[in-house]
Protein backbone atom coordinates (compact mmCIF):
# COMPACT_ATOMS: atom_id res chain seq x y z
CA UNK A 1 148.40 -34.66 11.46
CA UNK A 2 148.28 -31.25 13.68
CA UNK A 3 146.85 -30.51 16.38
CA UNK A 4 144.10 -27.59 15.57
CA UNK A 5 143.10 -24.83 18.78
CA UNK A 6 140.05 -23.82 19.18
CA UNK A 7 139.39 -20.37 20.96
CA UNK A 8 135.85 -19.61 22.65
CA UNK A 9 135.02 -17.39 24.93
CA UNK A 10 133.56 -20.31 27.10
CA UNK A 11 135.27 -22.69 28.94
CA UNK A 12 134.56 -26.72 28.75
CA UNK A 13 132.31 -28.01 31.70
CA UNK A 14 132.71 -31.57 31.39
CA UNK A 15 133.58 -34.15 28.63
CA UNK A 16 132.61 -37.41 27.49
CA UNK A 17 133.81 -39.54 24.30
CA UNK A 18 131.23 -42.06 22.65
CA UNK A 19 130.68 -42.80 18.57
CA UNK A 20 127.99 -40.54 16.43
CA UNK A 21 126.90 -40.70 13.50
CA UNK A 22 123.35 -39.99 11.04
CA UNK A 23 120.86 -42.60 11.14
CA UNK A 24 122.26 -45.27 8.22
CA UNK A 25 125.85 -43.58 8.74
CA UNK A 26 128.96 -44.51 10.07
CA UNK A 27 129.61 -43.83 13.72
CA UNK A 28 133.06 -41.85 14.26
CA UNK A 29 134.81 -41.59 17.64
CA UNK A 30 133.33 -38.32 19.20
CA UNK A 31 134.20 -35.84 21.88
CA UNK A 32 131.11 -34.74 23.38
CA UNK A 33 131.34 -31.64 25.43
CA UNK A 34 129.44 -29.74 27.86
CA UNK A 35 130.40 -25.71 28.28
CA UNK A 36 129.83 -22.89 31.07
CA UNK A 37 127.58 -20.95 28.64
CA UNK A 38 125.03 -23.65 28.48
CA UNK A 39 125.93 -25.64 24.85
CA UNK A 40 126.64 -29.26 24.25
CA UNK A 41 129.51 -29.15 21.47
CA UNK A 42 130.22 -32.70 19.44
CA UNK A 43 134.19 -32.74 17.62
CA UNK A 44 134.85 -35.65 15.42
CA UNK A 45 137.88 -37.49 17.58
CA UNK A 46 140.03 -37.84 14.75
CA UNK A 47 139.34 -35.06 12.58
CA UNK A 48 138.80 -32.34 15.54
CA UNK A 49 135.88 -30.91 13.03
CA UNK A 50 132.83 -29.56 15.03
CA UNK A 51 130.06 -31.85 13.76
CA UNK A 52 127.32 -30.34 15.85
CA UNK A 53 125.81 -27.83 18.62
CA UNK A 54 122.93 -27.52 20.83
CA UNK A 55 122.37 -24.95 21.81
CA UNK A 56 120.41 -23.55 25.04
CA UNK A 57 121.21 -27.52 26.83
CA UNK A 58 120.95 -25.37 30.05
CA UNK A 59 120.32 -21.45 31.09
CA UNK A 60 123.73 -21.53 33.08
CA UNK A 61 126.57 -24.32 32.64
CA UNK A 62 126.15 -27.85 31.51
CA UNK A 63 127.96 -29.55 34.61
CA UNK A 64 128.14 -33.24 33.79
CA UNK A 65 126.34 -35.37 30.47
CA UNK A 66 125.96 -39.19 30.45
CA UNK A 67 125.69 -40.94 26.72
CA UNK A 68 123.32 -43.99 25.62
CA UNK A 69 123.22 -45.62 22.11
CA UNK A 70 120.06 -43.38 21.59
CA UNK A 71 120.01 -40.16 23.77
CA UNK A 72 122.22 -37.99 25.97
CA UNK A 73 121.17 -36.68 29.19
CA UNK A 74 122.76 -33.64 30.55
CA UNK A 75 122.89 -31.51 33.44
CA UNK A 76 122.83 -28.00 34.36
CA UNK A 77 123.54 -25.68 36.86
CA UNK A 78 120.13 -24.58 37.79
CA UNK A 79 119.56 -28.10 38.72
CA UNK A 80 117.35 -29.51 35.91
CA UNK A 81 118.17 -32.72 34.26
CA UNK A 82 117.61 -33.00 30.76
CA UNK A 83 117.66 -35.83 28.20
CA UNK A 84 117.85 -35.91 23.99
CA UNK A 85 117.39 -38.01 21.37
C-alpha cells in the first residue's frame, strides 16, 4: 500500500476519526476533517479516497468538530456552532 499526498491550497483545522457509511451500508474507518477555508472533508482511513465534502460548514475556518452515531457538530471561527445530520 502507498501512501497518496494530497495538495490543497487550505490547510487542515482540526481532525477527528469515527466510522461512515450510507444508511444500510457498511461503516469504514473515517478521517473527518475540518479546514481554514470553511469545509468539512471525510477520507476513507484505509483507502485515503475522499468520500465526501461540505461545503460552506463555516464563513471562516472550521476550528474544532465533535462526532455522534447520527450528526456532527462543528465549529467555526466566527463563533457559531453548527450541527448535521
Amino acid at each position: 500500500m502507498h501512501a497518496r499526498a494530497i495538495q490543497m491550497q487550505a490547510r487542515p483545522i482540526c481532525l477527528r476519526f469515527g466510522l461512515y457509511g450510507p444508511e444500510g451500508q457498511e461503516k469504514v474507518p473515517t478521517i473527518f476533517s475540518g479546514w481554514d477555508d470553511g469545509r468539512v472533508r471525510a477520507y476513507n482511513a484505509i483507502t485515503g479516497v475522499q468520500t465526501f465534502i461540505i461545503d460552506n460548514a463555516h464563513v471562516g475556518g472550521v476550528l474544532c468538530m465533535d462526532l455522534a452515531p447520527f450528526y456532527m457538530v462543528t465549529g467555526g471561527t466566527g463563533g457559531k456552532v453548527r450541527g448535521r445530520v
